[in-house]
C-alpha atoms as a PDB file:
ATOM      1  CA  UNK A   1      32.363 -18.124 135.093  1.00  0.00           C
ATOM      2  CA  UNK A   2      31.650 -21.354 133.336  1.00  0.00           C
ATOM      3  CA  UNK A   3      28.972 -19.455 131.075  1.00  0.00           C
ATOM      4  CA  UNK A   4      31.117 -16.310 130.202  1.00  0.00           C
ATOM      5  CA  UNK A   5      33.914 -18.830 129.160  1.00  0.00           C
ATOM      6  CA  UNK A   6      31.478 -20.596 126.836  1.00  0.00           C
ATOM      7  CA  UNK A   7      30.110 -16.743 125.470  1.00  0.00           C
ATOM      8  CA  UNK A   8      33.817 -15.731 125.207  1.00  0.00           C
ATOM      9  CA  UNK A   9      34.869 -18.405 123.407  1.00  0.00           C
ATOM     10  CA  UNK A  10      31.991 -19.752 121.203  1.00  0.00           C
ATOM     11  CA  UNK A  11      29.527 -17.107 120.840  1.00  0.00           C
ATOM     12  CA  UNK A  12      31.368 -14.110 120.752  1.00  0.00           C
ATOM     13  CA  UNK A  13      33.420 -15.034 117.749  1.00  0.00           C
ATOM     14  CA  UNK A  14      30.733 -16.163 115.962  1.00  0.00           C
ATOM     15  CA  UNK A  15      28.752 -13.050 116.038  1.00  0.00           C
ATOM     16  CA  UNK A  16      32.235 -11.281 115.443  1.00  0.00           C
ATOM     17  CA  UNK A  17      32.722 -13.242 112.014  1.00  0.00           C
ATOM     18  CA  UNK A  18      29.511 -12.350 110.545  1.00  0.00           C
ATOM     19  CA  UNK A  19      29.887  -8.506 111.377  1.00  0.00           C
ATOM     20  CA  UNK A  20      33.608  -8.846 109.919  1.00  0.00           C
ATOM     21  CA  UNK A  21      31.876 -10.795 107.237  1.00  0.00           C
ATOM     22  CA  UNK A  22      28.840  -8.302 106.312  1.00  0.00           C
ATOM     23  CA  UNK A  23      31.361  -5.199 107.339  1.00  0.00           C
ATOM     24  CA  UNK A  24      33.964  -6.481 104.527  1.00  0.00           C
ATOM     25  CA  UNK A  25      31.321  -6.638 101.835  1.00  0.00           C
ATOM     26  CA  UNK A  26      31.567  -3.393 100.449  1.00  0.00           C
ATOM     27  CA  UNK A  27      35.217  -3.759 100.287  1.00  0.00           C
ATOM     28  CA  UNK A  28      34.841  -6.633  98.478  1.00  0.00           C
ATOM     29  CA  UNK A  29      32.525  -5.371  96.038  1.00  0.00           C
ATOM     30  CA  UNK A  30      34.955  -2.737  95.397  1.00  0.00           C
ATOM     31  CA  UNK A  31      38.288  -4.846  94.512  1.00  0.00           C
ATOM     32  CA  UNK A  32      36.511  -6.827  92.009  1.00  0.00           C
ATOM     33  CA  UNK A  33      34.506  -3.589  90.336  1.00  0.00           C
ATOM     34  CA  UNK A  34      37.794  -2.433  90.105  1.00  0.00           C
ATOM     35  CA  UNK A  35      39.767  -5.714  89.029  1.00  0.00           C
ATOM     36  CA  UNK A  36      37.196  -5.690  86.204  1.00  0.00           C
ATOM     37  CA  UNK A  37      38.268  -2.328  85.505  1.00  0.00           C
ATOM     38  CA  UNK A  38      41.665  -2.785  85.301  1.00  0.00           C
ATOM     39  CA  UNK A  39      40.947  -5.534  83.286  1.00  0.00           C
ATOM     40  CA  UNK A  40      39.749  -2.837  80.017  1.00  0.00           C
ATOM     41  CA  UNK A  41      41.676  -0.190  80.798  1.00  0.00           C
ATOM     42  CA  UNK A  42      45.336   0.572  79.487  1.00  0.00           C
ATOM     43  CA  UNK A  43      48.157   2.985  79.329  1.00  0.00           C
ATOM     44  CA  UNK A  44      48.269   5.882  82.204  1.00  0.00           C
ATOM     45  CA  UNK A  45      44.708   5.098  82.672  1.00  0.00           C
ATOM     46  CA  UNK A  46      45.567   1.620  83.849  1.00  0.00           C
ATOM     47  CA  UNK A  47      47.822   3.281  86.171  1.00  0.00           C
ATOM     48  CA  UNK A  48      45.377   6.154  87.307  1.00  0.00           C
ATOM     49  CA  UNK A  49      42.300   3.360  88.423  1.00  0.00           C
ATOM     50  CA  UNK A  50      45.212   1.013  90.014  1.00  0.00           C
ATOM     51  CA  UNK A  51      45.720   3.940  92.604  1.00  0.00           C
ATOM     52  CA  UNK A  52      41.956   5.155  92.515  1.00  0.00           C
ATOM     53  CA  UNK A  53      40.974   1.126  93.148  1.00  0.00           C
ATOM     54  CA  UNK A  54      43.779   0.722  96.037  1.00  0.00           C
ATOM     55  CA  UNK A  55      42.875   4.102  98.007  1.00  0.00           C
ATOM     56  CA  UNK A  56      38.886   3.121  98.064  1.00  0.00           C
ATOM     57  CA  UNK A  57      39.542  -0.145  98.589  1.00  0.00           C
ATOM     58  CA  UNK A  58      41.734   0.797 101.742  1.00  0.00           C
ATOM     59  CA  UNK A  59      39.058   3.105 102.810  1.00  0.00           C
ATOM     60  CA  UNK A  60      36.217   0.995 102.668  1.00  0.00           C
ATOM     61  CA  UNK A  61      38.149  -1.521 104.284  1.00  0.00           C
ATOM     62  CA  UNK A  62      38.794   0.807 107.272  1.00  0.00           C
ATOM     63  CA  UNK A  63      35.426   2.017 107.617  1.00  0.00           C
ATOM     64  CA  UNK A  64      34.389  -1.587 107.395  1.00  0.00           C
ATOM     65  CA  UNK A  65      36.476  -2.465 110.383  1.00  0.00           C
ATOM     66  CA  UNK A  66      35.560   0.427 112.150  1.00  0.00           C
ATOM     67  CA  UNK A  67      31.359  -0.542 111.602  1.00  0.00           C
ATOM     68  CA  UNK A  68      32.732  -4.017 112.325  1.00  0.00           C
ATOM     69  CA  UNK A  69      34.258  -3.349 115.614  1.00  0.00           C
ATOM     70  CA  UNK A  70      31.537  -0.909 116.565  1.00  0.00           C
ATOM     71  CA  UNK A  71      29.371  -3.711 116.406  1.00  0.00           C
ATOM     72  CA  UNK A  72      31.006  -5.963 119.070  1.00  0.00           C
ATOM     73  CA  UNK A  73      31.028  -4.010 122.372  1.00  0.00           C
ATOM     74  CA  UNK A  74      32.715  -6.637 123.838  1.00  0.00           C
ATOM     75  CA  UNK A  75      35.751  -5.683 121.880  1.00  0.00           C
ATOM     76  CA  UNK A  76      37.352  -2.503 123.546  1.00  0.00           C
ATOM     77  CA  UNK A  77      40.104  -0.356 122.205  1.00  0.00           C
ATOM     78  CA  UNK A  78      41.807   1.811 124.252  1.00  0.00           C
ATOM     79  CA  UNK A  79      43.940   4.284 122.020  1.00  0.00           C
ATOM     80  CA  UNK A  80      46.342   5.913 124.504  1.00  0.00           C
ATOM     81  CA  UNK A  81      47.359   9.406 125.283  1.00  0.00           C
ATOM     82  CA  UNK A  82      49.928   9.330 122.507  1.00  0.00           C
ATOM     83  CA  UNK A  83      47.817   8.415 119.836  1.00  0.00           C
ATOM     84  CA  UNK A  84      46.151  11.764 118.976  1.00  0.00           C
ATOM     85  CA  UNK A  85      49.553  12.813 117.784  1.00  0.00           C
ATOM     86  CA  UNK A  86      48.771  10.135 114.859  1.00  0.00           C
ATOM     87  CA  UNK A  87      46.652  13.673 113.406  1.00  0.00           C
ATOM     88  CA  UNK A  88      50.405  15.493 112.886  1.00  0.00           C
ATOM     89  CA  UNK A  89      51.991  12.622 110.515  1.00  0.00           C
ATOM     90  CA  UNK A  90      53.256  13.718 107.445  1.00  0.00           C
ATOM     91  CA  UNK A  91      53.337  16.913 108.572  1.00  0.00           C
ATOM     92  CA  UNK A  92      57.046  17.665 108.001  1.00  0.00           C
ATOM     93  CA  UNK A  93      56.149  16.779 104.144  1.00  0.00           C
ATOM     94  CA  UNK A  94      58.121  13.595 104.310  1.00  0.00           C
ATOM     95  CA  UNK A  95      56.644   9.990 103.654  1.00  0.00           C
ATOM     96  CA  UNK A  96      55.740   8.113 106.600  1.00  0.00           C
ATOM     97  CA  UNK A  97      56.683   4.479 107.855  1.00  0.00           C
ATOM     98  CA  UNK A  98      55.097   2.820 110.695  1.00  0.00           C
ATOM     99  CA  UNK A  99      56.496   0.134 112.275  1.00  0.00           C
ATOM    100  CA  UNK A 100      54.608  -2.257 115.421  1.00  0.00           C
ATOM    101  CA  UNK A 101      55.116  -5.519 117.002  1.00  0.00           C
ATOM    102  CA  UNK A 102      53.248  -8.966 115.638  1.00  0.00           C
ATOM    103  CA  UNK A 103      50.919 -10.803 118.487  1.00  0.00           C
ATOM    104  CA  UNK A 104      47.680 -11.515 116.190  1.00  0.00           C
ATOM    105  CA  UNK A 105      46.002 -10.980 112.821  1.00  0.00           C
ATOM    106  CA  UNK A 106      43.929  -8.887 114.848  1.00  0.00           C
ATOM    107  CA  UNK A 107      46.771  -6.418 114.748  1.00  0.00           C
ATOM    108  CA  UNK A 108      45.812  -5.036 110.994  1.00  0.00           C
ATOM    109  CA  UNK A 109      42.399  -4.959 112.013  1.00  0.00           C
ATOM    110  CA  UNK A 110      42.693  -2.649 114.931  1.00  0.00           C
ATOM    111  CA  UNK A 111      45.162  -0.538 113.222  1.00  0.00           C
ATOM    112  CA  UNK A 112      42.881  -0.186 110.513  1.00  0.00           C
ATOM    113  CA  UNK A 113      39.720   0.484 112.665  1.00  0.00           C
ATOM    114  CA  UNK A 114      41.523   3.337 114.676  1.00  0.00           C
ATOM    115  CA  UNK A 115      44.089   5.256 112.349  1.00  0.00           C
ATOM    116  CA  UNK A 116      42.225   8.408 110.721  1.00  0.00           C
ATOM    117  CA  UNK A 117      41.031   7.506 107.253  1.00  0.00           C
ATOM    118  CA  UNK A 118      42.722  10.186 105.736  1.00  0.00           C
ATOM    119  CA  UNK A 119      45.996   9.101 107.172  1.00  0.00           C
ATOM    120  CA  UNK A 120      45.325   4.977 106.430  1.00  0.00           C
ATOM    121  CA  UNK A 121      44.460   5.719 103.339  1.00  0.00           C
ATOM    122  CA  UNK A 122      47.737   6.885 102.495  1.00  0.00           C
ATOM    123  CA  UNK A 123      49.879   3.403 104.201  1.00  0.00           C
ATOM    124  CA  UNK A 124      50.700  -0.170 102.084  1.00  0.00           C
ATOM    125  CA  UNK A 125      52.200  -2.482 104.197  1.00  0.00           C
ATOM    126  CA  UNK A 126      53.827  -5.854 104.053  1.00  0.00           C
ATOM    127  CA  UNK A 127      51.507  -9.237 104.537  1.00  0.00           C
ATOM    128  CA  UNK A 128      51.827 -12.434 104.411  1.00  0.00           C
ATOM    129  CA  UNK A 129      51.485 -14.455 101.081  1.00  0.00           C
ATOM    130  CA  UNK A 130      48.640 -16.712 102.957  1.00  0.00           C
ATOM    131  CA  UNK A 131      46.300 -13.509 103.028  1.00  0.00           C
ATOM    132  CA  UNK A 132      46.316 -13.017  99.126  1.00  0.00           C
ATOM    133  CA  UNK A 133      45.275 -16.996  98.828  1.00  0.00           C
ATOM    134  CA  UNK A 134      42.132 -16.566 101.319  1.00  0.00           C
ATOM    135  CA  UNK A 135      39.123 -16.192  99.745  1.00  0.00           C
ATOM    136  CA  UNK A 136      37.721 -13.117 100.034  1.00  0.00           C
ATOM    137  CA  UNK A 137      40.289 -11.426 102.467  1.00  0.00           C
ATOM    138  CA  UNK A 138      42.637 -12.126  99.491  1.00  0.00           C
ATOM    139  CA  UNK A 139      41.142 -10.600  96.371  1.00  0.00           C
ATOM    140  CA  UNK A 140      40.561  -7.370  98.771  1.00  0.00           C
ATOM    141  CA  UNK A 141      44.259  -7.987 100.409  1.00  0.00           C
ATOM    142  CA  UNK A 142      45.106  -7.848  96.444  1.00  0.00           C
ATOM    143  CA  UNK A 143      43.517  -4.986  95.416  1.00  0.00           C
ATOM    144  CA  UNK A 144      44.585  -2.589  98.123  1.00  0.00           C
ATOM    145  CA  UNK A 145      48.360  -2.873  96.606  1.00  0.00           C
ATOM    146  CA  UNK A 146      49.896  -4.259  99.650  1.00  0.00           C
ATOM    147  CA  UNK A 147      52.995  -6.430  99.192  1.00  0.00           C
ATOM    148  CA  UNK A 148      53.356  -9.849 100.260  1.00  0.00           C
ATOM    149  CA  UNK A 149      56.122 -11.262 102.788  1.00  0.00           C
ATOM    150  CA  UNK A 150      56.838 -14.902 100.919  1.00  0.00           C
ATOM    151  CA  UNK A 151      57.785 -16.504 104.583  1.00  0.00           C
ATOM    152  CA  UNK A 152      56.376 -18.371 106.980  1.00  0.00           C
ATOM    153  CA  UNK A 153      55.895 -17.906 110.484  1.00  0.00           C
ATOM    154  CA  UNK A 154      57.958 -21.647 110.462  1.00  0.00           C
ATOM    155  CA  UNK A 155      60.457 -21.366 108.318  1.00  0.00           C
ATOM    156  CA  UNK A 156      63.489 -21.829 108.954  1.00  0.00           C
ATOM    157  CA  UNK A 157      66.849 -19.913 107.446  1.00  0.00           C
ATOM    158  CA  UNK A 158      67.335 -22.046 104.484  1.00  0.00           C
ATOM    159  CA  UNK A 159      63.591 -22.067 103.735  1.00  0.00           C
ATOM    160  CA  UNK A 160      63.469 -18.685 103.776  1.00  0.00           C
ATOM    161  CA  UNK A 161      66.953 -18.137 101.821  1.00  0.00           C
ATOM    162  CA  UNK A 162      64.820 -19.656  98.848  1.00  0.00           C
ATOM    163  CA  UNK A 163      62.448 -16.653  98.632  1.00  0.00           C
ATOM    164  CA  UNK A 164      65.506 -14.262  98.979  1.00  0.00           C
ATOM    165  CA  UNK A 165      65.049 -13.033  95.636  1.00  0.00           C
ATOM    166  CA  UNK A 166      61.235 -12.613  95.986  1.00  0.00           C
ATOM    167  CA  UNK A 167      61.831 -10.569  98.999  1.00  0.00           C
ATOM    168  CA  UNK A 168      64.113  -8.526  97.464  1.00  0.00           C
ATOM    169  CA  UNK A 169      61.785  -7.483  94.668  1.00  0.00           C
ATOM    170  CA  UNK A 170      59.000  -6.788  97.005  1.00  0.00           C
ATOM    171  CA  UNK A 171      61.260  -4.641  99.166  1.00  0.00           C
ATOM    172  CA  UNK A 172      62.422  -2.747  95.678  1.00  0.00           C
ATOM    173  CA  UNK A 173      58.848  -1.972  94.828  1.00  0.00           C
ATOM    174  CA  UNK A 174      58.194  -0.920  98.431  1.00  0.00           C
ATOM    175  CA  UNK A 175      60.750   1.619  98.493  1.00  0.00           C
ATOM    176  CA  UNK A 176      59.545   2.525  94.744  1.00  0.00           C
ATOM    177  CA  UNK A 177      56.322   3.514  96.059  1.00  0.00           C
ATOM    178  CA  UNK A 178      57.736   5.485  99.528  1.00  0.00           C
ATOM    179  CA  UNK A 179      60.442   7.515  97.341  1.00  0.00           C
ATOM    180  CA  UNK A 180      56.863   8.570  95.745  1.00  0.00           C
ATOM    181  CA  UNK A 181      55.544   9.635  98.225  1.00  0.00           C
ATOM    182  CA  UNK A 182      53.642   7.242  99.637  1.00  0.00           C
ATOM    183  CA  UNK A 183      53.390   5.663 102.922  1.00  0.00           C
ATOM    184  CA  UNK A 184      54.284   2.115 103.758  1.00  0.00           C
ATOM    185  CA  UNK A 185      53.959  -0.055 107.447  1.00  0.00           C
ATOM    186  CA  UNK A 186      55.181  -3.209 108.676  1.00  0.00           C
ATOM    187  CA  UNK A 187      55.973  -5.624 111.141  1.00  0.00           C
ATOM    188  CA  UNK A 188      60.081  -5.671 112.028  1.00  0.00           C
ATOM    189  CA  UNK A 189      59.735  -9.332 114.084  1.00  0.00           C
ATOM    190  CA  UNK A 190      59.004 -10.826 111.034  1.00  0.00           C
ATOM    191  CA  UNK A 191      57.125 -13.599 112.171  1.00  0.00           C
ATOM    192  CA  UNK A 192      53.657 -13.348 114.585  1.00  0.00           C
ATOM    193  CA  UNK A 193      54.742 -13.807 118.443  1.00  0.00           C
ATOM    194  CA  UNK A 194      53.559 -16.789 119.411  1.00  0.00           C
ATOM    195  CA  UNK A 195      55.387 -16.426 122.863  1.00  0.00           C
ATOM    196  CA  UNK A 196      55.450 -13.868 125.303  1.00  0.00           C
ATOM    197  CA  UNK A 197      53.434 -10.993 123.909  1.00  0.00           C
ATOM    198  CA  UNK A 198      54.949  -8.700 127.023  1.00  0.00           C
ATOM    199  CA  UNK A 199      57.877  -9.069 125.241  1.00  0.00           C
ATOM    200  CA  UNK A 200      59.178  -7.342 121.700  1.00  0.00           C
ATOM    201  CA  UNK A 201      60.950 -10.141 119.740  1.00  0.00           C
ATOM    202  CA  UNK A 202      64.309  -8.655 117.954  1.00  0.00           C
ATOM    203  CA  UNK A 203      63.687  -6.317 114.845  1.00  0.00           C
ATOM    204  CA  UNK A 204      65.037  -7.119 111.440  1.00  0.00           C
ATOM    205  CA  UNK A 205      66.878  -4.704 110.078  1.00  0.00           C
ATOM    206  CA  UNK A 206      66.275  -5.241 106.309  1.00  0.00           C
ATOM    207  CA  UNK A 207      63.059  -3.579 106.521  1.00  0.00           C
ATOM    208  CA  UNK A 208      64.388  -0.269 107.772  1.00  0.00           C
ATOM    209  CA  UNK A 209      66.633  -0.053 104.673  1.00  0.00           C
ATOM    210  CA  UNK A 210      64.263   2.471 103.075  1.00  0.00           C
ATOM    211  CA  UNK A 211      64.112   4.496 106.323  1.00  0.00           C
ATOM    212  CA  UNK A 212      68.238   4.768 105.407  1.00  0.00           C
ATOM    213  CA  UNK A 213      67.893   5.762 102.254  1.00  0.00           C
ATOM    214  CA  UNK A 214      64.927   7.911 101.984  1.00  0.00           C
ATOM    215  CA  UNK A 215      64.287  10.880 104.620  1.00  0.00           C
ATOM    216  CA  UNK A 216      60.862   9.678 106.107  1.00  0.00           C
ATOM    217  CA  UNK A 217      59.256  10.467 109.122  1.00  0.00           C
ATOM    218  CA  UNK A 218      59.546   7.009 111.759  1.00  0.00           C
ATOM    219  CA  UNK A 219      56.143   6.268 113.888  1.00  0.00           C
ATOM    220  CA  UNK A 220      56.232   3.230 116.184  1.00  0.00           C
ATOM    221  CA  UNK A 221      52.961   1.619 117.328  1.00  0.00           C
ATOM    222  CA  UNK A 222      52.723  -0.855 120.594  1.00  0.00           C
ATOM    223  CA  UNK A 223      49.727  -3.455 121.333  1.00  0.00           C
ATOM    224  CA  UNK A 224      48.570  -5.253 124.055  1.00  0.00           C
ATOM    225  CA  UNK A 225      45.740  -7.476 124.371  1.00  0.00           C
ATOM    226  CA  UNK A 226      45.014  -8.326 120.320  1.00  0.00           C
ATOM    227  CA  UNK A 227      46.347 -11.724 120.879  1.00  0.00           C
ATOM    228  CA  UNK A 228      43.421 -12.001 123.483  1.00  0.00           C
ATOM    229  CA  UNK A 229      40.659 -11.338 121.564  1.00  0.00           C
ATOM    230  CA  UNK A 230      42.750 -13.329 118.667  1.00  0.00           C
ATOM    231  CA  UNK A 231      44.945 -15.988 119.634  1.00  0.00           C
ATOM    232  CA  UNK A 232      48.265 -16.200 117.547  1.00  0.00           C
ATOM    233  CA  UNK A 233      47.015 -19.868 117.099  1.00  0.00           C
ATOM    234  CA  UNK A 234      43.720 -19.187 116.475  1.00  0.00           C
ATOM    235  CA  UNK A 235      41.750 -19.878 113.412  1.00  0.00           C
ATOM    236  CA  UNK A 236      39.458 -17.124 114.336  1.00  0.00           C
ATOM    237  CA  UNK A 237      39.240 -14.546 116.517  1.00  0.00           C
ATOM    238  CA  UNK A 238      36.354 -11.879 118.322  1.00  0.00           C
ATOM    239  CA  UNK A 239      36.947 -13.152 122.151  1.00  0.00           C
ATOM    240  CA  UNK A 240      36.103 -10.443 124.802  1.00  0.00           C
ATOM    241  CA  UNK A 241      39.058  -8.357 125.419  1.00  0.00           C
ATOM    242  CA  UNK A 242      40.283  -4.736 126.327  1.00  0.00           C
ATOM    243  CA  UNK A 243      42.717  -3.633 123.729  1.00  0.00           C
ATOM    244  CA  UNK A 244      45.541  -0.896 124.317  1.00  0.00           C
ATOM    245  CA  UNK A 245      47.541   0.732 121.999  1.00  0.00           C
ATOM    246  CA  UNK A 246      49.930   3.365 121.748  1.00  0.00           C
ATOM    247  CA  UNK A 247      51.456   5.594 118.241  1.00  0.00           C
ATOM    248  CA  UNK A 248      53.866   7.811 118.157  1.00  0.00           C
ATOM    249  CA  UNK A 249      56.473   9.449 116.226  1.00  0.00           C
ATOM    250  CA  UNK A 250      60.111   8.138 116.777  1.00  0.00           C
ATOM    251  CA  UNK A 251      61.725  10.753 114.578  1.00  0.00           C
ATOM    252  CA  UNK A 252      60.760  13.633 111.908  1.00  0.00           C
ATOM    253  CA  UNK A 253      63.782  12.800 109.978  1.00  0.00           C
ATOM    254  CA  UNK A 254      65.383   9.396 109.640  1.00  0.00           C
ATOM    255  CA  UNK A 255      68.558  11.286 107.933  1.00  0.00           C
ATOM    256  CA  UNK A 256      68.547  14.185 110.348  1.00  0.00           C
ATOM    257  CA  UNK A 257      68.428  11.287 113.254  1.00  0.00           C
ATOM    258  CA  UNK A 258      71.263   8.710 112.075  1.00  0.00           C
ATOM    259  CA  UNK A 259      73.126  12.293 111.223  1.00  0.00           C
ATOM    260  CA  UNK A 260      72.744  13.265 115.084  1.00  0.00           C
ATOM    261  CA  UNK A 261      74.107   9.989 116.553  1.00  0.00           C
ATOM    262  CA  UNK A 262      77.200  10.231 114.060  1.00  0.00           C
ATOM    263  CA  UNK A 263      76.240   7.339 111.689  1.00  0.00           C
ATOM    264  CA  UNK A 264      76.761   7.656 108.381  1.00  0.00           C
ATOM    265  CA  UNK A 265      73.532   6.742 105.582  1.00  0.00           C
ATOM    266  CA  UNK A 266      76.411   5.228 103.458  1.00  0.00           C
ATOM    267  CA  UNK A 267      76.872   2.080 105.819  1.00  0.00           C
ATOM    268  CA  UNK A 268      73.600   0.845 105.330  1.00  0.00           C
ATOM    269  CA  UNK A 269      73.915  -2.079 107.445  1.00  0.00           C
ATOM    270  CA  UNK A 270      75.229  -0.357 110.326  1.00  0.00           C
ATOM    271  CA  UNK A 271      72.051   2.469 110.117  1.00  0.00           C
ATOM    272  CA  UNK A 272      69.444   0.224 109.279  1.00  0.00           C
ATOM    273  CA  UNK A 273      70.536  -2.100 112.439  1.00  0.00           C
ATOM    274  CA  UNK A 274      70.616   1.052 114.110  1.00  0.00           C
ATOM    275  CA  UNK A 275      67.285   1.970 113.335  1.00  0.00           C
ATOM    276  CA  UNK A 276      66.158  -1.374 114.156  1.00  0.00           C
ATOM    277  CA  UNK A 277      66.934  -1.503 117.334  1.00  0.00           C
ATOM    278  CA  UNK A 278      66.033   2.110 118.906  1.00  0.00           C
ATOM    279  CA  UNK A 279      62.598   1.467 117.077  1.00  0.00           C
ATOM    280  CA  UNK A 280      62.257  -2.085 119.164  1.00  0.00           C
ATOM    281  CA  UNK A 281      63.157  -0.281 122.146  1.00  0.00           C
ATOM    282  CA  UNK A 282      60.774   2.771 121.687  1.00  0.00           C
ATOM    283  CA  UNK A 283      57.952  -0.489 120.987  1.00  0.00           C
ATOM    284  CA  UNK A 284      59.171  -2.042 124.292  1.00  0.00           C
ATOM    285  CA  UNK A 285      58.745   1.087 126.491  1.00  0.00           C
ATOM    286  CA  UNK A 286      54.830   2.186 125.344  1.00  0.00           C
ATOM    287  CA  UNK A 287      54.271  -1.732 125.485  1.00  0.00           C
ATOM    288  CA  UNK A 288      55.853  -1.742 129.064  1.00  0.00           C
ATOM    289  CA  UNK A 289      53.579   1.796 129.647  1.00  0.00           C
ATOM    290  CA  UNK A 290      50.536  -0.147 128.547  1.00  0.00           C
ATOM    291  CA  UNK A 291      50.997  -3.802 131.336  1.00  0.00           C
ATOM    292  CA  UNK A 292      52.059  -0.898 133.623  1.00  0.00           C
ATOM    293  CA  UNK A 293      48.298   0.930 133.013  1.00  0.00           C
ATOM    294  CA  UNK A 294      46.272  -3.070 133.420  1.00  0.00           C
ATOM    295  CA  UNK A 295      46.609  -4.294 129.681  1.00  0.00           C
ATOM    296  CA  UNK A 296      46.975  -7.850 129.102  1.00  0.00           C
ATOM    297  CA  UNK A 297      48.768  -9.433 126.300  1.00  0.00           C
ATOM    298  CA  UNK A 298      47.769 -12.827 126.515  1.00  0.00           C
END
């Protein structure tokens, strides 16, 4: 026992870093190829390489990940029975939002390693502002297009009052890019769970405001056991773990949903709260479905 503790702990992440490390390479290569790019280009071909440069960087990314995780057995992930409905989003022809609760890092990682590439491809999500000042992670964080969440896990309400109006931009040019048609993911807590991972903290309802406005297909995701392999607290992760997670669609149409339990898209508050809430209770019931099945959270 004493051995495996010293494996799991100390030599498990370190061979996990260098395959995360080598794996991320080509993704690298490719955000500053294309930064230089960007760099002599102008006009709607500026524009046209910005969303060539984000989809390959995403892709490499993911295939990264997936060579990356491949590589440490020790590392399972157990997509459940609902996942392989993950194949039918977007479907309906309507943009797609996914929404999953915080426990590690390791969450984007395993999302990224899992989701089809055709579909991931497709997704910008939220992140926090520390990502797009790490070296590396951040010039490829950067060049994928994703936005950054100007909080942190600490602040408090007046802290994070200040960087109100920086939200607010980032949550205009989120919604910019879904009324486009593209596809955007997040996490509703808001802040990584440093607590009890068996538990779904409250979901903010600002970030469903787009789901109000726009008629987008709703997915909701559920882990349980990333915060194993990565503690919350943890400068690093890669510790032996079995990993569970479960997709699926909470609606085809966030108007044609609100519509059918008599609230009206006009009271934002009131919907978006709405939304909020059924999606943190849809989270709560695949994560209860997963500890049910033998998964640990932490």
């Amino acid at each position: 026992n004493a051995q495996h503790g010293f494996c799991g702990k100390r030599i498990c992440p370190v061979f996990f870093a260098l395959a995360l490390l080598l794996a991320l390479l080509p993704a690298l290569v490719v955000s500053v190829t294309g930064n230089v790019l960007n760099l002599v280009t102008c006009g709607c071909a500026k524009k046209c390489c910005g969303n060539v440069l984000q989809q390959t960087v995403i892709v490499t990314f993911a295939l990264g990940s997936r060579i990356a995780m491949g590589l440490c057995c020790w590392i399972r992930i157990r997509p459940g029975t609902s996942f392989q409905t993950v194949y039918n989003a977007g479907e309906t022809g309507r943009p797609c939002l996914f929404v999953a609760n915080h426990t590690s890092f390791f969450d984007i990682l395993v999302i990224m390693s899992i989701i089809p590439i055709s579909k991931v491809r497709k997704a910008r999500m939220f992140v926090s502002h520390k990502l797009f000042k790490t070296p590396v992670l951040g010039t490829i964080v950067r060049a994928m297009g994703h936005y950054s969440v100007p909080f942190n896990n600490t602040d408090d309400q007046q802290k994070r009052q200040l960087q109100a109006d920086t939200m607010r931009r980032e949550m205009a040019r989120f919604e910019e890019s879904i009324a486009s048609g593209g596809w955007g993911s997040w996490f509703p807590e808001g802040r990584v769970n440093f607590d009890d991972n068996h538990t779904v903290n409250q979901f903010k309802k600002g970030g469903f405001v787009p789901a109000v406005r726009l008629d987008v297909e709703l997915w909701c995701c559920s882990f349980c056991g990333n915060a194993v392999s990565w503690p919350a607290r943890a400068g690093f992760g890669g510790r032996p773990a079995c990993i569970g997670v479960e997709l699926e669609r909470l609606c085809e149409s966030t108007h044609d949903f609100l519509a059918n339990k008599g609230l009206e898209r006009s009271n934002i508050e009131a919907s978006s709260m709405f939304l909020a809430n059924v999606s943190q209770e849809f989270v709560q019931a695949r994560l209860n479905k997963l500890i049910e099945e033998g998964f640990v959270g932490h």
